[in-house]
Structures are given as C-alpha cells and as structure tokens.
N, C-alpha and C. Protein backbone atom coordinates (compact mmCIF):
# COMPACT_ATOMS: atom_id res chain seq x y z
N UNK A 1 61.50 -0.15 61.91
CA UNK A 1 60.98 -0.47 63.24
C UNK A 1 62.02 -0.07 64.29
N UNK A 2 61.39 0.67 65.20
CA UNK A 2 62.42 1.19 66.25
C UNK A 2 62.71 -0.76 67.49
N UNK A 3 64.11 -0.32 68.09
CA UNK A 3 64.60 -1.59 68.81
C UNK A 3 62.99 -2.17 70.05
N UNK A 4 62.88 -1.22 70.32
CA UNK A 4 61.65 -1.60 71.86
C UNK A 4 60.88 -2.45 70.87
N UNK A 5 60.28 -2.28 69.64
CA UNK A 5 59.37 -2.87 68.96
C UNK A 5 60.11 -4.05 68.52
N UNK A 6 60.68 -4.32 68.16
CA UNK A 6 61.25 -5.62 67.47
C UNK A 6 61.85 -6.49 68.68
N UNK A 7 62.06 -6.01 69.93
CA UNK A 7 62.62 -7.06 70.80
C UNK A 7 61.38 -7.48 71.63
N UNK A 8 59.99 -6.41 71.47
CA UNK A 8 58.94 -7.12 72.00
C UNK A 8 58.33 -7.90 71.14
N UNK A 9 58.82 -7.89 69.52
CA UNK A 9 57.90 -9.04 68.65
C UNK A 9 58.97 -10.16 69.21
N UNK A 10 60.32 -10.02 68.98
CA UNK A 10 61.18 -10.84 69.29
C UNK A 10 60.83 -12.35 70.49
N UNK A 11 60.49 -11.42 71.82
CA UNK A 11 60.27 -11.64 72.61
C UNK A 11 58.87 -12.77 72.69
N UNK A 12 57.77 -12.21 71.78
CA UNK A 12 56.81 -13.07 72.06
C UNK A 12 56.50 -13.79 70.97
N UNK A 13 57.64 -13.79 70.36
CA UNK A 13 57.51 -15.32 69.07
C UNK A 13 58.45 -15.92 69.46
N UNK A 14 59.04 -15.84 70.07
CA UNK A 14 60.61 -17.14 70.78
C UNK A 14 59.41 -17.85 72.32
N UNK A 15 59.08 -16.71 72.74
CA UNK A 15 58.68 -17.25 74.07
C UNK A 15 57.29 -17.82 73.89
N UNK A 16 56.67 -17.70 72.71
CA UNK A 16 55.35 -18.36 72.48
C UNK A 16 55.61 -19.99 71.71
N UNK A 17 57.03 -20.03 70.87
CA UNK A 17 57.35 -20.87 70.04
C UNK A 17 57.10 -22.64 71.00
N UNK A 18 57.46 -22.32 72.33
CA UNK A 18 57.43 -23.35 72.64
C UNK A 18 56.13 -23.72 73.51
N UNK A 19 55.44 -22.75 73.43
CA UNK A 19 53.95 -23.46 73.86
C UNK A 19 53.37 -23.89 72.67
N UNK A 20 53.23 -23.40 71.45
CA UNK A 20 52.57 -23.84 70.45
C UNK A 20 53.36 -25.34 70.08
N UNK A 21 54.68 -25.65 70.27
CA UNK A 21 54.92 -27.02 70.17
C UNK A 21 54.57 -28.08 70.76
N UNK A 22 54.04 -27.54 71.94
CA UNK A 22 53.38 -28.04 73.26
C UNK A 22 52.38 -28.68 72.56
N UNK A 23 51.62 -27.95 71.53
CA UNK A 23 50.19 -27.89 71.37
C UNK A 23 50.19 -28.82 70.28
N UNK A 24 50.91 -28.65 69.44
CA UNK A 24 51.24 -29.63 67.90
C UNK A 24 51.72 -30.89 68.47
N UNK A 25 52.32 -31.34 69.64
CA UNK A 25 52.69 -32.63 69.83
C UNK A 25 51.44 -33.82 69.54
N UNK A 26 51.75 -34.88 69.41
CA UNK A 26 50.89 -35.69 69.52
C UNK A 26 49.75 -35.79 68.24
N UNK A 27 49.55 -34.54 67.85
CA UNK A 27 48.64 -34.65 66.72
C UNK A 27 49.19 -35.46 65.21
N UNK A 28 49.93 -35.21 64.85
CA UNK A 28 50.94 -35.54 63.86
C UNK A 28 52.45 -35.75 64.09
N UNK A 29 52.71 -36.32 63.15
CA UNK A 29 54.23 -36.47 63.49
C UNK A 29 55.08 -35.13 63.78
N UNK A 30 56.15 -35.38 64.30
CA UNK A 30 56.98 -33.71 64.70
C UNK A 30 57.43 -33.33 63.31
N UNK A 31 57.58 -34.03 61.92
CA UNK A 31 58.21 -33.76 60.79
C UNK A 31 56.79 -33.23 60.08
N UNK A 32 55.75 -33.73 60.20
CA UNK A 32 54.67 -33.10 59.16
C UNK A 32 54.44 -32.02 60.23
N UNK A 33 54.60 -31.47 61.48
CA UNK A 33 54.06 -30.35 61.83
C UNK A 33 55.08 -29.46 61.39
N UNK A 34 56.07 -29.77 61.34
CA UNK A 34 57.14 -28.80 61.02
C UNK A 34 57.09 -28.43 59.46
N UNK A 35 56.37 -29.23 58.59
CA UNK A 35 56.47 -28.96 57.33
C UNK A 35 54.96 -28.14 56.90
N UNK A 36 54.49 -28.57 58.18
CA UNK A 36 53.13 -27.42 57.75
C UNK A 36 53.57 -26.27 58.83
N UNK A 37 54.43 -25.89 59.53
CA UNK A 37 54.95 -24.52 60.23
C UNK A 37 55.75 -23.84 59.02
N UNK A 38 56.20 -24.71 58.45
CA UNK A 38 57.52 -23.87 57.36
C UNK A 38 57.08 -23.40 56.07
N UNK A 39 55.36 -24.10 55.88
CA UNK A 39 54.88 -24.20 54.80
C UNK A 39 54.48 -22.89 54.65
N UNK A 40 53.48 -22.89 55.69
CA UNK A 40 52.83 -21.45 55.98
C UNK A 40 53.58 -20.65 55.98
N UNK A 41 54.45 -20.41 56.49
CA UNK A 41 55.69 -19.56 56.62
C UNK A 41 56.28 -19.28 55.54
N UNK A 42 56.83 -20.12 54.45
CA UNK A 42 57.45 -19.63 53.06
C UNK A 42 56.33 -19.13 52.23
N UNK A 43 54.71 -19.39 52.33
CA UNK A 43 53.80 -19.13 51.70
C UNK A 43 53.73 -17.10 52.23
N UNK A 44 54.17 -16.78 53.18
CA UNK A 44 53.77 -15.86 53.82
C UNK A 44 54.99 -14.69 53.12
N UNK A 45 56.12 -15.19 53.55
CA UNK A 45 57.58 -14.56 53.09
C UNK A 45 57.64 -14.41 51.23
N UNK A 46 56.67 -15.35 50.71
CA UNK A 46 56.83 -15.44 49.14
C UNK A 46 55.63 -14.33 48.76
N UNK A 47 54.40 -14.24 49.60
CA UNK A 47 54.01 -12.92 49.31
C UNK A 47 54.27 -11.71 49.56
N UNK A 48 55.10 -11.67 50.80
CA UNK A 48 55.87 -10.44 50.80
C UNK A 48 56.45 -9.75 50.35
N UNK A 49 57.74 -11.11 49.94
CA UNK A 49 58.13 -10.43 48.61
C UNK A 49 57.61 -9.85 47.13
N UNK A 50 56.71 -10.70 46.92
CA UNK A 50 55.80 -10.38 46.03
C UNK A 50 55.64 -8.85 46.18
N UNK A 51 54.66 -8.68 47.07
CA UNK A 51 53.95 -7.51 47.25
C UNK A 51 55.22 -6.24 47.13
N UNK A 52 56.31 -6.61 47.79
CA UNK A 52 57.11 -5.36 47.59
C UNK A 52 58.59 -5.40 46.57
N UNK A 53 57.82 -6.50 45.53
CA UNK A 53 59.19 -6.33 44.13
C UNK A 53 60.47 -6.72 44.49
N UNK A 54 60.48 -7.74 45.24
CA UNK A 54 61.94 -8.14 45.83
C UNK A 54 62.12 -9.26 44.70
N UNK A 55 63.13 -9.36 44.37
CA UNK A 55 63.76 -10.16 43.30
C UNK A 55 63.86 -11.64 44.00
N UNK A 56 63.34 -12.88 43.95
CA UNK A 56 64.23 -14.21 44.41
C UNK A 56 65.18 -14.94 44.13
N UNK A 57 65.84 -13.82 42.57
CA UNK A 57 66.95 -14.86 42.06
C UNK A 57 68.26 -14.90 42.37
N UNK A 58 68.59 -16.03 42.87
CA UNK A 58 69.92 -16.26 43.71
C UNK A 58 70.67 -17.32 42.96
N UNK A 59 72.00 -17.32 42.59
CA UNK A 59 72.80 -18.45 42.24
C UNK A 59 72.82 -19.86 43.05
N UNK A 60 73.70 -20.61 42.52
CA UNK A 60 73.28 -22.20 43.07
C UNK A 60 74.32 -22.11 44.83
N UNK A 61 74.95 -21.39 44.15
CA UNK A 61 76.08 -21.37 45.41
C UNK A 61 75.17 -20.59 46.79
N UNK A 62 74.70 -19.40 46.79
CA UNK A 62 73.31 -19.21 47.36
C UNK A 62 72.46 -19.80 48.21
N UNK A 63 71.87 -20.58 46.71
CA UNK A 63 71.35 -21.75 47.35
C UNK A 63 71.45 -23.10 47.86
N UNK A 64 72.52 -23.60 47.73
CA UNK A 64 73.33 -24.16 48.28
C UNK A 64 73.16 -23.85 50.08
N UNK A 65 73.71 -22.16 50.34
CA UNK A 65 73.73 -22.12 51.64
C UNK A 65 72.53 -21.96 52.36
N UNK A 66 71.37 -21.73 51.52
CA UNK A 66 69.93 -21.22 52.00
C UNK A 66 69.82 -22.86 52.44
N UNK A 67 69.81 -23.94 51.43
CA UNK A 67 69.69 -25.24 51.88
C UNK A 67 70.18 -25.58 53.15
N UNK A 68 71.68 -25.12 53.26
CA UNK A 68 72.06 -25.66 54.67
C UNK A 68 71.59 -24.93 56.15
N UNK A 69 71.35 -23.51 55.52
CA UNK A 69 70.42 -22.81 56.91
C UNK A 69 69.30 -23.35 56.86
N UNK A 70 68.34 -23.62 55.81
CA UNK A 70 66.95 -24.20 56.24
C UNK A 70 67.31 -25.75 57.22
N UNK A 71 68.19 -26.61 56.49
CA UNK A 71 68.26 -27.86 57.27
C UNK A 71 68.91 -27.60 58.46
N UNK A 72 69.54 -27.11 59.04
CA UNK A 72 69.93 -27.00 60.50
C UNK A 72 69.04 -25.69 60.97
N UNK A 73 68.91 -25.02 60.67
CA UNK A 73 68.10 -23.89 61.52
C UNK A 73 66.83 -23.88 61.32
N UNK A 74 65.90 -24.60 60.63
CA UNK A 74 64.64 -24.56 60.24
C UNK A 74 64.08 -26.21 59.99
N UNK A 75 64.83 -27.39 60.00
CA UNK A 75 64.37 -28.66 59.96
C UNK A 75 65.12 -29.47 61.31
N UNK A 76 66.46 -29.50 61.07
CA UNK A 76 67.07 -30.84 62.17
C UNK A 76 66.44 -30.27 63.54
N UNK A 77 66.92 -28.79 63.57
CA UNK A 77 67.01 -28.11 65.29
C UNK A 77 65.55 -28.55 65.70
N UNK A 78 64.20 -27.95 64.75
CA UNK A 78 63.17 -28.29 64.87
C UNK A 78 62.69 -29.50 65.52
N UNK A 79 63.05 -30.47 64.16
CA UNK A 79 62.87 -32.19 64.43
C UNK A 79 63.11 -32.79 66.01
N UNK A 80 64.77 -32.53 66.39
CA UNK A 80 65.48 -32.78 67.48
C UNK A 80 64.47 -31.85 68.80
N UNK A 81 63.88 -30.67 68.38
CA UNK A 81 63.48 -29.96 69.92
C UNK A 81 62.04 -30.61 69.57
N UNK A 82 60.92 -30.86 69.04
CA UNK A 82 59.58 -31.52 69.21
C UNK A 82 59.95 -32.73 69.36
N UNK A 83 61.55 -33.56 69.39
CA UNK A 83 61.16 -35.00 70.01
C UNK A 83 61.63 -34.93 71.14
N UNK A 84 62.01 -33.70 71.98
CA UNK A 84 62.50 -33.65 72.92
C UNK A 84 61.69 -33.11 73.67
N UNK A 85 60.87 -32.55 73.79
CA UNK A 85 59.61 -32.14 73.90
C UNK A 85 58.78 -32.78 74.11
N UNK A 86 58.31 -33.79 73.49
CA UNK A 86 57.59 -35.44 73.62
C UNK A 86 58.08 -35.58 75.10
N UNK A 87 59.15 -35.48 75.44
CA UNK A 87 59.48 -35.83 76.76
C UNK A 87 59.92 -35.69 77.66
N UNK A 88 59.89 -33.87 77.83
CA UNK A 88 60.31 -32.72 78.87
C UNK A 88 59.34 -32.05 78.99
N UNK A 89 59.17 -31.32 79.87
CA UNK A 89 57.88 -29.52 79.78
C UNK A 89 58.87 -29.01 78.98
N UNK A 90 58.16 -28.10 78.49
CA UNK A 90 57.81 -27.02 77.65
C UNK A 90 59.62 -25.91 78.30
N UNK A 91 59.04 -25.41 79.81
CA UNK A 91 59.96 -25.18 80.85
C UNK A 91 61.25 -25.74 80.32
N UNK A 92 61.70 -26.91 80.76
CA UNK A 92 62.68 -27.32 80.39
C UNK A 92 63.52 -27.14 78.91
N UNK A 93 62.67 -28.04 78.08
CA UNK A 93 62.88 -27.20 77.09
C UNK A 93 63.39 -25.76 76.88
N UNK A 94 63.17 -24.88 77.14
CA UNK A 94 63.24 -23.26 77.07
C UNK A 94 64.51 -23.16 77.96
N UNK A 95 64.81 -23.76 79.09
CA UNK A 95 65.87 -23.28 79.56
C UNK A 95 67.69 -24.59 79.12
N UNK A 96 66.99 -26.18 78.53
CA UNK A 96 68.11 -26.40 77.96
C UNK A 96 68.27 -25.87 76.61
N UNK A 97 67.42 -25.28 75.45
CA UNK A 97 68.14 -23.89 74.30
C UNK A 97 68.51 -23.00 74.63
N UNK A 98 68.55 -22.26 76.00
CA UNK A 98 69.05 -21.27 76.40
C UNK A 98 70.69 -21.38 76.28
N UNK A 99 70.93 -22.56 76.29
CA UNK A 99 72.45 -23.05 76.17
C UNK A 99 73.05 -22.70 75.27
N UNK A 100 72.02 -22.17 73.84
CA UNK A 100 72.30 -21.79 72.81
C UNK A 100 73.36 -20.44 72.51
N UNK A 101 73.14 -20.01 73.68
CA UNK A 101 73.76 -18.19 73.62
C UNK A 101 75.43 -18.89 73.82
N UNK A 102 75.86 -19.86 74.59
CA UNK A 102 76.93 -20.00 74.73
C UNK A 102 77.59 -20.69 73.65
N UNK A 103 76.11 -21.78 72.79
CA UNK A 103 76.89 -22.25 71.53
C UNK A 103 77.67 -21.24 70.32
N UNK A 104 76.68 -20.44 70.48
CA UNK A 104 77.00 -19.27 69.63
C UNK A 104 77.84 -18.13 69.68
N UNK A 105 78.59 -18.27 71.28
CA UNK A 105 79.58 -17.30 71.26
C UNK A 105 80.89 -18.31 70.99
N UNK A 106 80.73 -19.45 71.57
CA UNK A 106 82.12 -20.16 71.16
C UNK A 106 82.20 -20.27 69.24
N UNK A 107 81.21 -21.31 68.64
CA UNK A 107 81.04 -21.37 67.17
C UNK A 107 81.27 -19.66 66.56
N UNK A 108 81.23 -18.69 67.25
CA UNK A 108 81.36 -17.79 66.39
C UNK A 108 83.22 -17.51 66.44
N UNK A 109 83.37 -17.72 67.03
CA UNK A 109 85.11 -17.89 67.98
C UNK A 109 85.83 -18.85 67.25
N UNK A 110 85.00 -20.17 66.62
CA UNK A 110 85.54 -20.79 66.05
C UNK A 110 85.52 -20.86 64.59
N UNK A 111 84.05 -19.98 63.76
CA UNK A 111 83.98 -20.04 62.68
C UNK A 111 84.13 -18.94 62.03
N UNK A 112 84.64 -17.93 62.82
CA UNK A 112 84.58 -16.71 62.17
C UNK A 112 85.65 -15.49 63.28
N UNK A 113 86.49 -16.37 64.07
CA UNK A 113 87.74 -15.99 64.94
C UNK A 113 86.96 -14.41 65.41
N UNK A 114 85.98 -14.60 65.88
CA UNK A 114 85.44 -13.17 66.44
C UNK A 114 85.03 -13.58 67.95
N UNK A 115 85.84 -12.53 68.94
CA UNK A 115 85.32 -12.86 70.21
C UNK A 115 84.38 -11.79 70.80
N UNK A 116 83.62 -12.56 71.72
CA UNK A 116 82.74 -11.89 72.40
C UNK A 116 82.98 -10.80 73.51
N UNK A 117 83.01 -9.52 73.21
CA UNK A 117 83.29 -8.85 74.72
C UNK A 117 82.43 -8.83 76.04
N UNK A 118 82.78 -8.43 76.88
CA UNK A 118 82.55 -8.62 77.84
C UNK A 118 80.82 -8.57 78.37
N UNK A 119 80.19 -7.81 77.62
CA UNK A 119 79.13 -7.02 77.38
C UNK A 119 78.22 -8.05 77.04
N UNK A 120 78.46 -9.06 76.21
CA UNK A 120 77.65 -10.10 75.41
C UNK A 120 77.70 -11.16 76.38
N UNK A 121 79.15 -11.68 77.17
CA UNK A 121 78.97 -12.55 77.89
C UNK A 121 78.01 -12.21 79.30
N UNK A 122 78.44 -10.77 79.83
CA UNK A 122 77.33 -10.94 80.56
C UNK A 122 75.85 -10.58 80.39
N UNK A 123 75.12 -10.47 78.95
CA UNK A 123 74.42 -10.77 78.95
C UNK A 123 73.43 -12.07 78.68
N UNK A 124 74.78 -12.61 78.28
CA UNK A 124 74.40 -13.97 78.30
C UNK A 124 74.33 -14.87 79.31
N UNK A 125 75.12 -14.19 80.33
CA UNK A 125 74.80 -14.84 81.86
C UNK A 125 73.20 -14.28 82.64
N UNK A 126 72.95 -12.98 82.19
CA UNK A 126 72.13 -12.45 82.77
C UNK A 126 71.05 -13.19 82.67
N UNK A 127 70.88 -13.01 80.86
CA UNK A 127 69.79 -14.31 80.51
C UNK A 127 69.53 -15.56 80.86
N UNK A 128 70.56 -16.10 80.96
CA UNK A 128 70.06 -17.71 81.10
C UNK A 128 70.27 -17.75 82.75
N UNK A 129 70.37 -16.96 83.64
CA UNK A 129 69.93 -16.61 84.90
C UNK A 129 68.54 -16.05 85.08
N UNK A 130 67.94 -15.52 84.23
CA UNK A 130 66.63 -15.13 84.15
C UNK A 130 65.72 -16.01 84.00
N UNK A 131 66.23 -17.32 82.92
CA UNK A 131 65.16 -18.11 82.37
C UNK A 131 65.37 -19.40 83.54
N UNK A 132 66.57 -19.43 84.37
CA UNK A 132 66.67 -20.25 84.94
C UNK A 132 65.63 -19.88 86.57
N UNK A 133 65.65 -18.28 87.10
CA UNK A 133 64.71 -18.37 87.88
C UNK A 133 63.04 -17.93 87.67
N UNK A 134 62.71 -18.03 86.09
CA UNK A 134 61.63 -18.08 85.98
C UNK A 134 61.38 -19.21 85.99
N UNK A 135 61.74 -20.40 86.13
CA UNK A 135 61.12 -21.28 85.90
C UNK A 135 61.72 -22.73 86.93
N UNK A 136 62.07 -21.65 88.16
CA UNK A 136 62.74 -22.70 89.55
C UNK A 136 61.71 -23.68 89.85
N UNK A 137 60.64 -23.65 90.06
CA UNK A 137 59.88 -24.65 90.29
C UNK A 137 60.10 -26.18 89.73
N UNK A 138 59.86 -25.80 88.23
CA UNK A 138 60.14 -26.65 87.19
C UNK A 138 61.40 -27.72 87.45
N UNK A 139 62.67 -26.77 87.96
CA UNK A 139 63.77 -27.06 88.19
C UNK A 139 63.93 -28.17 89.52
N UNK A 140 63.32 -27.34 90.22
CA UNK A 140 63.14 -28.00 91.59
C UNK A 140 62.47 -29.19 91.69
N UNK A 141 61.32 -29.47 90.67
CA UNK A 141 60.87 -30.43 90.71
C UNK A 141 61.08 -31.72 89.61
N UNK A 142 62.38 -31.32 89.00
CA UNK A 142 62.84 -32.24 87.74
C UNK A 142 62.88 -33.40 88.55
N UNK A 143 62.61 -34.41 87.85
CA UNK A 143 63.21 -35.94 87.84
C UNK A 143 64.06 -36.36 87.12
N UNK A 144 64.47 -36.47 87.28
CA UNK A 144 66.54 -37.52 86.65
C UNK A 144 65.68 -38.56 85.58
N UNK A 145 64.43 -38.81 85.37
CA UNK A 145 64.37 -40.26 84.59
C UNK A 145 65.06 -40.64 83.80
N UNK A 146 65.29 -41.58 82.84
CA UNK A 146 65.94 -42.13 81.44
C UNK A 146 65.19 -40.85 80.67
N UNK A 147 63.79 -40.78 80.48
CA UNK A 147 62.75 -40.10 79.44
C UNK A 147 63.51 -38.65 79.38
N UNK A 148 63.63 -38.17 81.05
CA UNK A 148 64.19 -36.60 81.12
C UNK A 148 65.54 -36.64 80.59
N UNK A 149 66.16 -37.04 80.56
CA UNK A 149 67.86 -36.79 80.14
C UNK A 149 67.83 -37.28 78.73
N UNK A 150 67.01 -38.34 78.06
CA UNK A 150 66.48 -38.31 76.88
C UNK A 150 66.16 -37.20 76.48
N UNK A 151 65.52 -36.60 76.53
CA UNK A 151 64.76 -35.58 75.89
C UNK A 151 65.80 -34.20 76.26
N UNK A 152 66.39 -34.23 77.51
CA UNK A 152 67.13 -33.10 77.54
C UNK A 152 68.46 -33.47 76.99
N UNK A 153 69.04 -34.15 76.16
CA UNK A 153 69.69 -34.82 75.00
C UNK A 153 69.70 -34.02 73.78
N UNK A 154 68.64 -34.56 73.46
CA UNK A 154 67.67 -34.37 72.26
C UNK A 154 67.95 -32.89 72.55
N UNK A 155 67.38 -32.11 73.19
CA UNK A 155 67.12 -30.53 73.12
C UNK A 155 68.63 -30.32 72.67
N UNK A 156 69.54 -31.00 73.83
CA UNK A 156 70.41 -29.87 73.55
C UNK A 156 71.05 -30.25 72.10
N UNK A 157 70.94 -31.16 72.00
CA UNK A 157 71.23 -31.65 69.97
C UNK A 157 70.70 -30.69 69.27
N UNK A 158 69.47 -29.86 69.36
CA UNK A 158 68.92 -29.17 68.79
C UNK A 158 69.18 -27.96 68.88
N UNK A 159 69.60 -27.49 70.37
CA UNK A 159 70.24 -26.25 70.23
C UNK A 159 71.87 -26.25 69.48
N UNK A 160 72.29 -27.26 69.44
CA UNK A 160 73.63 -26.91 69.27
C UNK A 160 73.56 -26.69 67.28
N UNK A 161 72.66 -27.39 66.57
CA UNK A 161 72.13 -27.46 65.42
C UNK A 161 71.86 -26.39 64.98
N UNK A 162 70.59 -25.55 65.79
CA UNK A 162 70.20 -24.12 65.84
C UNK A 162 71.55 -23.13 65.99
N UNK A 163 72.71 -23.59 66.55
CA UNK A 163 73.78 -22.88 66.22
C UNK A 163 74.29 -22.56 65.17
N UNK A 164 74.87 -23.84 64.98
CA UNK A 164 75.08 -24.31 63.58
C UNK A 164 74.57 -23.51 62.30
N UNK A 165 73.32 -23.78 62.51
CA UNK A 165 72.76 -22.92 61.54
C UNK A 165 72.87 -21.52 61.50
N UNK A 166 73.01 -20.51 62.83
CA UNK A 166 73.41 -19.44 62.91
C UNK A 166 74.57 -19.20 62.81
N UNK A 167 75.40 -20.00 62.41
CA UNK A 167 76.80 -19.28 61.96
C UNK A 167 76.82 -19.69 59.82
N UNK A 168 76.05 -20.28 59.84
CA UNK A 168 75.91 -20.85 58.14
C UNK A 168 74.84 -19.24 58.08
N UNK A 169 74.05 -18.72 58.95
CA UNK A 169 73.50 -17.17 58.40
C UNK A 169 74.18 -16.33 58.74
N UNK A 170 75.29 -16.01 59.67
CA UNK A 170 76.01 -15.41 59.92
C UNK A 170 76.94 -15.19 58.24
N UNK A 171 77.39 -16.14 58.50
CA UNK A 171 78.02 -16.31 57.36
C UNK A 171 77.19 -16.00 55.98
N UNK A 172 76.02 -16.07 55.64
CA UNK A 172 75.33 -14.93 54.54
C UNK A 172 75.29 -13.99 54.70
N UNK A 173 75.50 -13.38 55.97
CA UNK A 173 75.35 -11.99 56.51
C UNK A 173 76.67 -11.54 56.03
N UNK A 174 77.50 -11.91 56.29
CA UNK A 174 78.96 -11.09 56.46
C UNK A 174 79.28 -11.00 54.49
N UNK A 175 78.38 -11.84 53.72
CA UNK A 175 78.70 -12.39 52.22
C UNK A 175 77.76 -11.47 51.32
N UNK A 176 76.89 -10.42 52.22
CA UNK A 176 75.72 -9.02 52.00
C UNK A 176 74.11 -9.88 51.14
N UNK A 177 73.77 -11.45 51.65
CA UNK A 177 72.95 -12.10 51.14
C UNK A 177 71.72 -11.46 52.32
C-alpha cells in the first residue's frame, strides 16, 4: 500500500474510533463492548492469517509481551477512555489523547534513549494545534464540572496507558516480532 492510502485508512479509523464509542456507551458495560470490539477483531486477524499461511506460533516469552500490549494498548487504555467518555464529548475526548504524541516522544526517550528530532516535535505541535482548532467551540464551551475533569482524568489515564503500550510494541518491533 502506497503512504496517501494508509494515512487515509489511518485517518478514518482513529477519527471514526471515537464516534462509534459514542455509540456503544450506555448499551452495555464499557468492558463487554470492548470484548465484543476485540472479539471481532481477533476473529478477523485469525482469518487472515489463515487465508495467507502465516504461522501463529510464538514462544511464551512472546507471549508474554503480546499479553502486555493487548492489556495496555487494547484493554486498560480502552476501559479508562469509554469511562471517560461516559462523561466528556466525544470532542474532548479526541483532543485530551492527543496528549498522547507527547507521551510517546518522552516514554520513547525514556525506554529506549531515542530522541525525537526536530521534525516529529513539530509535528506534533502541528497536530494537536489542528485538533485543538477543530474543535474550538467545544473548547470554548467546556465546563470545569467535577464530571468534566473526571472524565478528562480518566482520558488522560488512558492515553498515557495507550503509550505504554506503544513502547511494549515498539519494543517487539525493534526484537523483528
């Protein structure tokens, strides 16, 4: 897949992720929606592989780390952003994970002594300047409640988790998993 194509799938499964949580609130708990999001999802990735002869056998050590990326990058971050969600917009939400780009340049600084040049930080300013004036209204019209700083709590617990977990795949990455 050429880059234009993968940063526009990119693009509209991150930026759709949090309306569809929007949508799953309230119906079920945030842990059974997440276990029927992940369900479908490993059901989908296990025929893939299927279909194109990819081997699944991995040692314990492996799996071991697949465990700790699914639980921080695919369960806690999850858990923590649909209860935070319960009690922010959607908006909000989206722009306190944006915080994420900065978790991930420091944690990478710290877990893997690699710094960011100049290039990454400002696009990481660019971005979360982007998401911050798409969504000024939102901003403009926040309320301070207990519920809002609750929930924008919660998010950012979840982004910093979602870090977390990206340096535990980082770290499969750099190990050729």
């Amino acid at each position: 897949m050429n880059n234009v194509l993968l940063y526009v799938v990119t693009v509209l499964v991150w930026g759709s992720t949090w309306i569809a949580i929007e949508f799953q609130l309230g119906v079920v708990a945030p842990e059974v929606s997440i276990f029927y999001r992940y369900l479908a999802a490993a059901a989908v990735l296990f025929l893939w592989c299927a279909w194109r002869g990819m081997s699944l056998r991995y040692g314990a050590r492996e799996h071991a780390r697949f465990a700790g990326l699914g639980l921080l990058l695919f369960c806690l971050n999850y858990i923590l952003t649909y209860y935070a969600q319960a009690q922010i917009t959607s908006a909000l939400t989206a722009i306190v994970f944006s915080t994420m780009l900065w978790m991930n340049i420091l944690n990478t600084r710290v877990f893997f002594r690699v710094r960011s040049d100049r290039k990454v930080v400002a696009g990481a300013v660019t971005g979360i300047i982007g998401i911050v004036v798409l969504f000024y209204p939102e901003i403009e019209s926040l309320n301070l409640s207990d519920a809002t700083l609750k929930g924008a709590a919660l998010c950012m617990g979840g982004a910093f988790v979602a870090s977390l977990g990206n340096m535990v795949s980082q770290g499969a990455q750099n190990r050729g998993l």
